[in-house]
C-alpha atoms as a PDB file:
ATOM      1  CA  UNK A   1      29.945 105.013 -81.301  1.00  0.00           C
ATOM      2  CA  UNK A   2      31.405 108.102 -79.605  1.00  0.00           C
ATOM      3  CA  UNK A   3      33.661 110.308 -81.317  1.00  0.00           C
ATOM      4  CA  UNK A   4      35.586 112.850 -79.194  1.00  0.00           C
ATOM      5  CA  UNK A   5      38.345 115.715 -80.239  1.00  0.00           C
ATOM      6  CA  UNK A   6      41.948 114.298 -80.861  1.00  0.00           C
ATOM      7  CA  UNK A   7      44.380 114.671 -78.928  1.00  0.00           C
ATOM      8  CA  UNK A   8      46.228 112.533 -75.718  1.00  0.00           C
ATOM      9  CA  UNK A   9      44.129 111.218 -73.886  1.00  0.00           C
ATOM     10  CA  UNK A  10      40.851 112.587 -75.278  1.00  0.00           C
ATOM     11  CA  UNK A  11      39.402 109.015 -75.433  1.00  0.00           C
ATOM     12  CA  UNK A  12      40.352 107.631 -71.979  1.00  0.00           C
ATOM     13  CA  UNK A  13      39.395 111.046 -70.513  1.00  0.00           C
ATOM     14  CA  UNK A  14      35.458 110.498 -71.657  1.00  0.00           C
ATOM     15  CA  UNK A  15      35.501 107.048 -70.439  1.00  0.00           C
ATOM     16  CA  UNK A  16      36.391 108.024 -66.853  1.00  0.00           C
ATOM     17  CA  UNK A  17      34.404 110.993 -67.005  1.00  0.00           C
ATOM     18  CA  UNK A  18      31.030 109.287 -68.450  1.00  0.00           C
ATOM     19  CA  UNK A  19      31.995 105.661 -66.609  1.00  0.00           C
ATOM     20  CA  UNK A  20      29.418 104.858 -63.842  1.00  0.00           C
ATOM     21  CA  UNK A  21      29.659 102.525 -61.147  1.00  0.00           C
ATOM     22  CA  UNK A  22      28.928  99.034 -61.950  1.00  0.00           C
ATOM     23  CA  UNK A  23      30.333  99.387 -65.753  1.00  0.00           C
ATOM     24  CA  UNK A  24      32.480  97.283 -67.229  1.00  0.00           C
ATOM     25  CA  UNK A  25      35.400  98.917 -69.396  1.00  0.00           C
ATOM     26  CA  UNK A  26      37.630  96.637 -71.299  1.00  0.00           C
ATOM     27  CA  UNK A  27      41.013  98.293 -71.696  1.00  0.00           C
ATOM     28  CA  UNK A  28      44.658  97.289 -70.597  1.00  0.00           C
ATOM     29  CA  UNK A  29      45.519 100.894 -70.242  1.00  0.00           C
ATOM     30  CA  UNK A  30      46.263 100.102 -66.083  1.00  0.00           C
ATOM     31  CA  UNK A  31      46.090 104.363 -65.582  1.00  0.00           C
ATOM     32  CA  UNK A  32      42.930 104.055 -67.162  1.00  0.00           C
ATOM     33  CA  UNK A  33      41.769 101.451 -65.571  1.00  0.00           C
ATOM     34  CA  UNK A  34      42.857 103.126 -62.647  1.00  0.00           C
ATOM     35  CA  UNK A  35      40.815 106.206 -63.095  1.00  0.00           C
ATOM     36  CA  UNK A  36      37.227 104.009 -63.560  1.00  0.00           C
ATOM     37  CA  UNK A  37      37.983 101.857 -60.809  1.00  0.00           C
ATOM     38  CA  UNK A  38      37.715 105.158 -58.684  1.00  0.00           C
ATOM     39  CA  UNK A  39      34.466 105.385 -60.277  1.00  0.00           C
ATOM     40  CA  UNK A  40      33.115 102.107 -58.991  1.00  0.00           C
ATOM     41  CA  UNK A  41      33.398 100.288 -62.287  1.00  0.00           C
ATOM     42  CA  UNK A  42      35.683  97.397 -63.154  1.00  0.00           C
ATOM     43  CA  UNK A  43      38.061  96.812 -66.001  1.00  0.00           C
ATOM     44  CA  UNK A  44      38.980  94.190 -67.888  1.00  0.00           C
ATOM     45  CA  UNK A  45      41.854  93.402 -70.033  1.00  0.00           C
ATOM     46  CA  UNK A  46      42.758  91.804 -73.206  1.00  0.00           C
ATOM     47  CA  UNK A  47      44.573  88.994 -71.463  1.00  0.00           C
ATOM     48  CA  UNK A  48      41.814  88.428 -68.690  1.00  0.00           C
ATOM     49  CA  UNK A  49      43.175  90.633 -66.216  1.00  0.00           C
ATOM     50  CA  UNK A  50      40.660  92.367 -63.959  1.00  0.00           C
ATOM     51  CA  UNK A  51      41.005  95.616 -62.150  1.00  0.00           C
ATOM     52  CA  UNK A  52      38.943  96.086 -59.292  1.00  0.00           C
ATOM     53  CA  UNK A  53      39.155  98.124 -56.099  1.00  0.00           C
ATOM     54  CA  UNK A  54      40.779  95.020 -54.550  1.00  0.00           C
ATOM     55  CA  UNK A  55      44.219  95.016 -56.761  1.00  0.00           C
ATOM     56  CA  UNK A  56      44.462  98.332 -58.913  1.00  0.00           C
ATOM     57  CA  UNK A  57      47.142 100.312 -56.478  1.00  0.00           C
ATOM     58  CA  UNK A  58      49.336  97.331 -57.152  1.00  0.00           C
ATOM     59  CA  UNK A  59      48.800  96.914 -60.928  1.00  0.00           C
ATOM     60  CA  UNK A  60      49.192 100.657 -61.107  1.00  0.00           C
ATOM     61  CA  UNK A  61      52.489 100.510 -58.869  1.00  0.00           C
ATOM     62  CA  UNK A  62      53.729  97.618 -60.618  1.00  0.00           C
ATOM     63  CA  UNK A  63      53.058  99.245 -63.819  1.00  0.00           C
ATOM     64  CA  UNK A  64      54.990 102.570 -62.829  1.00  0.00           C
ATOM     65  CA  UNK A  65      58.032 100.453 -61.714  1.00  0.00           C
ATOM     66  CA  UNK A  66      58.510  98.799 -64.867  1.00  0.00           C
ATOM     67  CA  UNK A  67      58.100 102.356 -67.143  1.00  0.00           C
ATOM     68  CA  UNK A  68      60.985 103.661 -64.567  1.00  0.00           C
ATOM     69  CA  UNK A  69      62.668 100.829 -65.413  1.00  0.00           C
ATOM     70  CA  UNK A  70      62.557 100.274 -69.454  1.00  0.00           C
ATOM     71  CA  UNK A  71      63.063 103.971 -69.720  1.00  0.00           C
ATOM     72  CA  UNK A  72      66.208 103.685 -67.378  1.00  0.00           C
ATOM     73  CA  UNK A  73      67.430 100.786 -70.193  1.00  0.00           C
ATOM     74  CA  UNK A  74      67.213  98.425 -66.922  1.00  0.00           C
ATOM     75  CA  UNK A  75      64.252  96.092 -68.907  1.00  0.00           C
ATOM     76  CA  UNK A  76      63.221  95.830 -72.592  1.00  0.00           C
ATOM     77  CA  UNK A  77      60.798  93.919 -74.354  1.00  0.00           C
ATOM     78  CA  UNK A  78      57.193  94.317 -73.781  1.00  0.00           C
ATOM     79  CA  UNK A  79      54.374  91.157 -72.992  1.00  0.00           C
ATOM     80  CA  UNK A  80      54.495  88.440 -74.328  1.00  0.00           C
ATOM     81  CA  UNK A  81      52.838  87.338 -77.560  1.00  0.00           C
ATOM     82  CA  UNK A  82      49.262  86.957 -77.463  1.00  0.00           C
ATOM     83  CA  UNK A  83      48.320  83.953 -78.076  1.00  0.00           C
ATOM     84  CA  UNK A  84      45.053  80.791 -77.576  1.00  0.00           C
ATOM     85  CA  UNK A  85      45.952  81.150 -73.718  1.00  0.00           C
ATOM     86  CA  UNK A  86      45.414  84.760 -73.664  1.00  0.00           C
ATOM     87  CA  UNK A  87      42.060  84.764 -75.499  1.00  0.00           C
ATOM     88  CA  UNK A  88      40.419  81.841 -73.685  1.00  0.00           C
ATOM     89  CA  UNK A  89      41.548  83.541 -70.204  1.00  0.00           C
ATOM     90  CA  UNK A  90      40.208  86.989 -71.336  1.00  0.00           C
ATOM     91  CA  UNK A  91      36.368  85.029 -72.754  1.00  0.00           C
ATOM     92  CA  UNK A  92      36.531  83.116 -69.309  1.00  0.00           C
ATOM     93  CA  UNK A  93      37.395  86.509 -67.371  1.00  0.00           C
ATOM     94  CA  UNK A  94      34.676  88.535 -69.569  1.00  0.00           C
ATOM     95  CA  UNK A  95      32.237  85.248 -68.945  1.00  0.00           C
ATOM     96  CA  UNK A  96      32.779  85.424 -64.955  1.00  0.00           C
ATOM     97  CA  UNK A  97      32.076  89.302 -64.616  1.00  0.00           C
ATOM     98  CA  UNK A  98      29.391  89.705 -67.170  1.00  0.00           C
ATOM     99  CA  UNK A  99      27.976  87.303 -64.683  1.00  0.00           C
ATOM    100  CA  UNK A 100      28.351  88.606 -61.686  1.00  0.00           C
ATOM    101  CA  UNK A 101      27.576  92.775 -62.358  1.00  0.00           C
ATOM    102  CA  UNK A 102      24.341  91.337 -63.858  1.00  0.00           C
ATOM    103  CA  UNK A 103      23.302  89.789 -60.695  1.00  0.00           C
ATOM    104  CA  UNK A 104      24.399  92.575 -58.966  1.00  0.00           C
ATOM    105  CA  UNK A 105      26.428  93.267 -56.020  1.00  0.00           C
ATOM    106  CA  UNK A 106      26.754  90.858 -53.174  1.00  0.00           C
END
């Protein structure tokens, strides 16, 4: 365990600085994931969702669009509830990549 100074961002700030390429980071913070992707690693949400060099400009986009748009009162709400679903797509997500960055690239 890793304890860093409070504050915003403290936490997410030593992942990306001490991520390395070929980690995995489990997080559904999309800016974070954003910022380790850069870094060559890959991130994994709660819900299964991977972000990879392949799709994070969209999730990030995507993510941006819909802040704009619950802060403009234009969308409310948040996901939905997390639920069986969710965790057996995250352990099958988790299962695939675990796989696959210990065999390497290729």
């Amino acid at each position: 365990m890793i304890k860093v100074d409070g504050g915003f961002d403290k936490a997410d700030d030593y992942i990306a600085e001490h991520v390395t390429a070929g980690d995995l980071v489990i997080t559904s913070d999309v800016p974070l994931a954003s910022r380790i992707v850069e870094r060559g690693a890959t991130g994994l949400s709660n819900r299964g969702e991977v972000f990879d060099s392949r799709n994070i400009a969209d999730k990030l986009s995507t993510r941006n669009l819909m802040q704009e748009l619950r802060s403009g009162g234009a969308v409310s709400g948040g996901p939905p509830p997390f639920g069986e679903s969710e965790k057996r797509d995250f352990a099958n997500a988790l299962d695939r990549l675990v796989s696959k960055l210990a065999t390497g690239p290729g």
